[in-house]
C-alpha atoms as a PDB file:
ATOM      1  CA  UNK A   1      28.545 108.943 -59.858  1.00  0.00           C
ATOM      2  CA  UNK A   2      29.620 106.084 -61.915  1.00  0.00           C
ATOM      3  CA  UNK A   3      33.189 105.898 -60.227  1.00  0.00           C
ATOM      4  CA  UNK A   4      31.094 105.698 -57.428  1.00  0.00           C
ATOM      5  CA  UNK A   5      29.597 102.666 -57.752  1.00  0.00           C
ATOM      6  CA  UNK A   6      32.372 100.721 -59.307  1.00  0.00           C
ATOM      7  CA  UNK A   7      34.349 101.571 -56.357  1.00  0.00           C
ATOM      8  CA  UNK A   8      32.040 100.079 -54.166  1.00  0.00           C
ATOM      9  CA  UNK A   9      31.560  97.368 -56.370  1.00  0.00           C
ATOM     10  CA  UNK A  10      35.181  96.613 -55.860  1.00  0.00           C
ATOM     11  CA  UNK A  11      34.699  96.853 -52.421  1.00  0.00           C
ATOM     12  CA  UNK A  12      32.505  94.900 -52.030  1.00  0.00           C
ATOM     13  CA  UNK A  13      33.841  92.108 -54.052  1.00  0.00           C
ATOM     14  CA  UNK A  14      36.681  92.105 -51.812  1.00  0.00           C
ATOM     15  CA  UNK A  15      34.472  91.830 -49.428  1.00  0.00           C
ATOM     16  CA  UNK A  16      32.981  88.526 -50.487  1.00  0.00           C
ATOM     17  CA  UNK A  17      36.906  87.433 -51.464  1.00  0.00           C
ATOM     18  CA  UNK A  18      37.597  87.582 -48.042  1.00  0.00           C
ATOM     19  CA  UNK A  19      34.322  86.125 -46.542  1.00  0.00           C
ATOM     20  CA  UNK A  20      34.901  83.144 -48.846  1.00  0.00           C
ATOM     21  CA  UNK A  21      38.434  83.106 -48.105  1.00  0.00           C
ATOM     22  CA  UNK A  22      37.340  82.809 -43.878  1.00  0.00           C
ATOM     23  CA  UNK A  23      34.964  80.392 -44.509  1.00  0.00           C
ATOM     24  CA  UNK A  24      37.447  77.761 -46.677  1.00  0.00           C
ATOM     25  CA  UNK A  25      40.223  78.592 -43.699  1.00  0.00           C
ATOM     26  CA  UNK A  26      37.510  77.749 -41.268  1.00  0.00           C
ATOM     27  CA  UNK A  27      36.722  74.806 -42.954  1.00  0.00           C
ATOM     28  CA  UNK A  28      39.846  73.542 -43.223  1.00  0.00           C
ATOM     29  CA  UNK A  29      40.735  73.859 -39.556  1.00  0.00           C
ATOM     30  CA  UNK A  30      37.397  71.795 -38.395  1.00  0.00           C
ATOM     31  CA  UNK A  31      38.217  69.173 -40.554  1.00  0.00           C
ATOM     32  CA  UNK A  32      41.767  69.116 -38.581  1.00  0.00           C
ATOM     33  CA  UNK A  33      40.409  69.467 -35.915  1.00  0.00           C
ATOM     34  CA  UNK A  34      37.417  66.378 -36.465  1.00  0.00           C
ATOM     35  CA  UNK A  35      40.575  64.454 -37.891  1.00  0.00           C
ATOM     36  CA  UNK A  36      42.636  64.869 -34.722  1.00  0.00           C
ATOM     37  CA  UNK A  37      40.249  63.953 -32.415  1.00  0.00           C
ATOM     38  CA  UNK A  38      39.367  61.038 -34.126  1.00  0.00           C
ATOM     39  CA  UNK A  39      42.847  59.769 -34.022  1.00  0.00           C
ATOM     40  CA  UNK A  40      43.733  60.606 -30.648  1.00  0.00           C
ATOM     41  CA  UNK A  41      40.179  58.436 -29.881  1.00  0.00           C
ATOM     42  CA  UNK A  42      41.046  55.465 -31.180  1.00  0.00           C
ATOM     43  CA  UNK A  43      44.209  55.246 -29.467  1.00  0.00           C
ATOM     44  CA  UNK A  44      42.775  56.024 -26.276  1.00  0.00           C
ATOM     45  CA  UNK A  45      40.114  53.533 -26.218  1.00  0.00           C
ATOM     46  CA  UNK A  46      42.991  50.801 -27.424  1.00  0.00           C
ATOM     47  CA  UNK A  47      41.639  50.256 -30.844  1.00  0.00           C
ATOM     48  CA  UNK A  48      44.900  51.521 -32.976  1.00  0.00           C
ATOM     49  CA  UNK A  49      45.108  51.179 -36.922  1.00  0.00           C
ATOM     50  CA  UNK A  50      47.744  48.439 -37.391  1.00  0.00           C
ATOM     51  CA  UNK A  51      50.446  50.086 -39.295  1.00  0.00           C
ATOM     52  CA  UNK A  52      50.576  48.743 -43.184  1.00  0.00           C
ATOM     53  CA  UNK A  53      51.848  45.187 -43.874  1.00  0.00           C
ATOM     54  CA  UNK A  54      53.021  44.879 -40.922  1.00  0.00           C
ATOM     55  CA  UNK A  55      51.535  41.670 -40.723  1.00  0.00           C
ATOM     56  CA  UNK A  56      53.092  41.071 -44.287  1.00  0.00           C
ATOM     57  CA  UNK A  57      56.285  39.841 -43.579  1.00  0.00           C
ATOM     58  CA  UNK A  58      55.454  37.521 -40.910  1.00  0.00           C
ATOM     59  CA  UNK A  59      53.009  35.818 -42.704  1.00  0.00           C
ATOM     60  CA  UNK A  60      49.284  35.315 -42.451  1.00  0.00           C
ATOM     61  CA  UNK A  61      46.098  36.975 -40.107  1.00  0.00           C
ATOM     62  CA  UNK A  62      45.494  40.203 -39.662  1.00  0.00           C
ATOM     63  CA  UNK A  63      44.407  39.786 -35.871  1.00  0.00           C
ATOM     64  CA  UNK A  64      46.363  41.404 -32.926  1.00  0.00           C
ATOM     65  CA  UNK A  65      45.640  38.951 -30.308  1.00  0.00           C
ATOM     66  CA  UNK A  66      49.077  37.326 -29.413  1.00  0.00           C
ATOM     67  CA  UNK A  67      48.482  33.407 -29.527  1.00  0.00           C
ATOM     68  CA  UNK A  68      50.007  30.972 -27.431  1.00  0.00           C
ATOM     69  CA  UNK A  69      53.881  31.064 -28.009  1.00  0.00           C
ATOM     70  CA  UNK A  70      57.004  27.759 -28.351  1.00  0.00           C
ATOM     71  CA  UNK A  71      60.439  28.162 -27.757  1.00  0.00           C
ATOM     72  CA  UNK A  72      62.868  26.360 -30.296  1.00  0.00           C
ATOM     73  CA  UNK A  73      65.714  25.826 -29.257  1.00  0.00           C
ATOM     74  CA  UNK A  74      68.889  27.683 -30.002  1.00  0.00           C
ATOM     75  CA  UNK A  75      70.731  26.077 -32.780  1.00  0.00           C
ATOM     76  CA  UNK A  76      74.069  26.739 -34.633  1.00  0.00           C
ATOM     77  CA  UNK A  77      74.289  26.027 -38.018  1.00  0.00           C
ATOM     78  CA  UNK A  78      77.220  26.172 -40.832  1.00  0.00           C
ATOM     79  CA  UNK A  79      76.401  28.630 -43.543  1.00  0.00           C
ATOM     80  CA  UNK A  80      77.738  29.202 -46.914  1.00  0.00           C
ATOM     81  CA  UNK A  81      80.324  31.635 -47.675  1.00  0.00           C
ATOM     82  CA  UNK A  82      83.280  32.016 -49.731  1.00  0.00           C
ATOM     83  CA  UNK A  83      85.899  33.599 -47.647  1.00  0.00           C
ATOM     84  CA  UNK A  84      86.116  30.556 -45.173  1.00  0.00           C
ATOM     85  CA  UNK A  85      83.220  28.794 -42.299  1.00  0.00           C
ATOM     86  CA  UNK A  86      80.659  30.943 -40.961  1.00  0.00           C
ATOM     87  CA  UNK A  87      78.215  29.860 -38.714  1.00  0.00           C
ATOM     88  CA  UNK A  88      74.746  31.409 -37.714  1.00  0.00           C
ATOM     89  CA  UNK A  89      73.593  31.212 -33.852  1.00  0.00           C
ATOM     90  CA  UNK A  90      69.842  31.787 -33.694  1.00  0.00           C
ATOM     91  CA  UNK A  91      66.993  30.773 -31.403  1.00  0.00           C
ATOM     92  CA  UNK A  92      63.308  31.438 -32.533  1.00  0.00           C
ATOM     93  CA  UNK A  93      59.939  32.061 -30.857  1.00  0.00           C
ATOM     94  CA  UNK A  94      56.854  30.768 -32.729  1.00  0.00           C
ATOM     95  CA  UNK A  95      53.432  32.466 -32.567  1.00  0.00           C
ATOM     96  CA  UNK A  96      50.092  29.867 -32.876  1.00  0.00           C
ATOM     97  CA  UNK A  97      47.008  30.363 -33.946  1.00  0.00           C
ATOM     98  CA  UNK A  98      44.654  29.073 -31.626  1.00  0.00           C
ATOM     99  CA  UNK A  99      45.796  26.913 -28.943  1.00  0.00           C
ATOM    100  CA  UNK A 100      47.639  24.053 -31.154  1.00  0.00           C
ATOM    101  CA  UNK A 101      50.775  24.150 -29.353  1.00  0.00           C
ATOM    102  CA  UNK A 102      50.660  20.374 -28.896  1.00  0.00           C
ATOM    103  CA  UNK A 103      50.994  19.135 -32.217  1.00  0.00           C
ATOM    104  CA  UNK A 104      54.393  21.660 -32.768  1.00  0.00           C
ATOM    105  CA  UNK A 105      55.614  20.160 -29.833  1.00  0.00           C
ATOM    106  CA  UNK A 106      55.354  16.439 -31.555  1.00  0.00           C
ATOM    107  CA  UNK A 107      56.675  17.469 -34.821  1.00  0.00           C
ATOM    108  CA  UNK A 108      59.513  19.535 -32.546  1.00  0.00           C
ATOM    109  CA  UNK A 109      62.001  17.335 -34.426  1.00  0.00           C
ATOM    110  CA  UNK A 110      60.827  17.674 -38.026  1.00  0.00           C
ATOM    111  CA  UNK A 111      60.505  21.400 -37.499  1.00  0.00           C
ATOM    112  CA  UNK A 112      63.963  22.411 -36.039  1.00  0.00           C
ATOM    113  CA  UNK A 113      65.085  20.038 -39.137  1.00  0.00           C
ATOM    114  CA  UNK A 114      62.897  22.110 -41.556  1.00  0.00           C
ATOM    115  CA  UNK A 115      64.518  25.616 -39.840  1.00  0.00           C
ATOM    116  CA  UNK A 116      68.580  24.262 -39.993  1.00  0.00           C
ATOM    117  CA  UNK A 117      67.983  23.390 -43.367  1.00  0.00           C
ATOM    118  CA  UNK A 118      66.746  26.982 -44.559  1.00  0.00           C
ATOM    119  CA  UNK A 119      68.913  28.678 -42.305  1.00  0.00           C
ATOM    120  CA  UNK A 120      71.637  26.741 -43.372  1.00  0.00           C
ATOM    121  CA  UNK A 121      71.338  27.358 -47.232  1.00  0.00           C
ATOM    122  CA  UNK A 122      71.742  30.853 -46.893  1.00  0.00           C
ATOM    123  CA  UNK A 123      74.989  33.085 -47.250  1.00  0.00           C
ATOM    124  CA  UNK A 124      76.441  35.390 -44.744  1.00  0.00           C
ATOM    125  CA  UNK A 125      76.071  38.574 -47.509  1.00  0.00           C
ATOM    126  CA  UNK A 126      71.818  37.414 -47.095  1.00  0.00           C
ATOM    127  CA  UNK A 127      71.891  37.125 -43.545  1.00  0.00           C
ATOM    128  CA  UNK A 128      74.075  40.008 -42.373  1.00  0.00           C
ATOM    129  CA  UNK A 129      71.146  42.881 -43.382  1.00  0.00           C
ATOM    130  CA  UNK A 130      67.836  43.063 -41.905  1.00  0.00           C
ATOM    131  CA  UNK A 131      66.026  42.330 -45.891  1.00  0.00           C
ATOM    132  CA  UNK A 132      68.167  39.025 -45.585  1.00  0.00           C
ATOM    133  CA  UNK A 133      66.673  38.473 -42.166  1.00  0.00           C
ATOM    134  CA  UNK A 134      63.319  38.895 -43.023  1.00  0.00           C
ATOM    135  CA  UNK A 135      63.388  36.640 -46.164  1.00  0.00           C
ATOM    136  CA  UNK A 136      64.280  34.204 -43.933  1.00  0.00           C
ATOM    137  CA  UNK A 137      61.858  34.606 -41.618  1.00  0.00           C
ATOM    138  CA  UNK A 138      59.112  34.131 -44.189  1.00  0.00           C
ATOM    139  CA  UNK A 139      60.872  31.071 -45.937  1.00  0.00           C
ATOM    140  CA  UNK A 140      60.740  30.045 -41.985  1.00  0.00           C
ATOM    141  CA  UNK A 141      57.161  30.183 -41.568  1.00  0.00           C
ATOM    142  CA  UNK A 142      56.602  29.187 -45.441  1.00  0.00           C
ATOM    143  CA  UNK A 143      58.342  25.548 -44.474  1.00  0.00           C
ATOM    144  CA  UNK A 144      56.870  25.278 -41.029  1.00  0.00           C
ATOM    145  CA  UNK A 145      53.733  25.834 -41.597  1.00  0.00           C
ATOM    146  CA  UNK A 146      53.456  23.101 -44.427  1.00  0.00           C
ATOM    147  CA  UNK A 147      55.214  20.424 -42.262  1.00  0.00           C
ATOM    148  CA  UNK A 148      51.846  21.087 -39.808  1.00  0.00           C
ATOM    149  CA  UNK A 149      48.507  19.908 -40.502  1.00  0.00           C
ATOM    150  CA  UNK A 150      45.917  20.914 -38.040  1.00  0.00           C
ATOM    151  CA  UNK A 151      48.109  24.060 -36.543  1.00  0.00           C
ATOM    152  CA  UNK A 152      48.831  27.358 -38.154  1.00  0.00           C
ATOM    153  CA  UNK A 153      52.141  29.510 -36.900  1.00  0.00           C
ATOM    154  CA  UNK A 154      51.078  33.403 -37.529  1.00  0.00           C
ATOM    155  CA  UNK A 155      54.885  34.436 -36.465  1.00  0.00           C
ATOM    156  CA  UNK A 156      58.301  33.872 -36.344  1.00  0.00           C
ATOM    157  CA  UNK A 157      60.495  35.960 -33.908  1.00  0.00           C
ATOM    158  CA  UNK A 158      64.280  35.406 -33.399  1.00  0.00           C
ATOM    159  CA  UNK A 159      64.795  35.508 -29.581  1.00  0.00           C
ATOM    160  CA  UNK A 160      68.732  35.288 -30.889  1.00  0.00           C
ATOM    161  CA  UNK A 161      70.712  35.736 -33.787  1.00  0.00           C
ATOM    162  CA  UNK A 162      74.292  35.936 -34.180  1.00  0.00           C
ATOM    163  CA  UNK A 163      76.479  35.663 -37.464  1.00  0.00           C
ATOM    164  CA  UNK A 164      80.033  34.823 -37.528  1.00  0.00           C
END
């Protein structure tokens, strides 16, 4: 009678084992299933998670609205390099804050200065990968946006940019 009831103690703890076992599994796939449908929400209704620092490398805000947008001109500019003369082609887009477009367009002249004389104190070995391209980017945006005093550039995009 005693090996009775410890084998149906054993049973039933294997019982409960597996009970507990269904309920964590079951537990686990709700939560997957509450995360998914969360995620697949917010995209839907438009309101995606900016990726991280993605913002980061162009500079300030955190905001996704796309401000008002100059052209600068292309521009060629020597660069330094040891092997002989380089040159780097580029034309940039810059991204306002707020609708201040007019005074970038009357410092035009003290910001394409500000931009050849960056670009043009870099090397080809900085410019040629995209780390050397995005450092000067920021430096960019860095020197722009202390030439201007009532306007705020958010972002920097290179419409062009050729080394040779």
């Amino acid at each position: 009678m005693a090996e009775k009831k410890k084998g149906e103690a054993q049973e039933s703890g294997k019982n409960n084992n597996k009970m507990l076992m269904m309920v964590v599994i079951a537990i686990i796939l709700a939560a997957g299933v509450a995360a998914a449908a969360y995620f697949l929400g917010t995209r839907q209704s438009g309101a995606t998670p900016a990726p991280v620092g993605s913002e980061v490398s162009a500079g300030t805000g955190t905001s996704s609205v796309i401000g008002p947008m100059v052209d600068i001109e292309p521009f060629i500019v020597n660069i330094l390099d040891d092997e002989g003369t380089r040159y780097l082609k580029a034309a940039i887009t810059l991204e306002v804050e707020g609708s201040g477009t007019e005074e970038i367009n009357k410092r035009m002249p003290q910001l394409r200065d500000a931009v050849l004389l960056v670009a043009g104190n870099k090397t080809y070995d900085e410019l040629r990968d995209l780390q050397g391209k995005l450092q000067l980017r920021a430096e960019m945006l860095g020197r722009i946006n202390e030439i201007l005093r009532n306007t705020r550039v958010k972002r920097i995009y290179f419409t062009e940019f050729v080394v040779q």
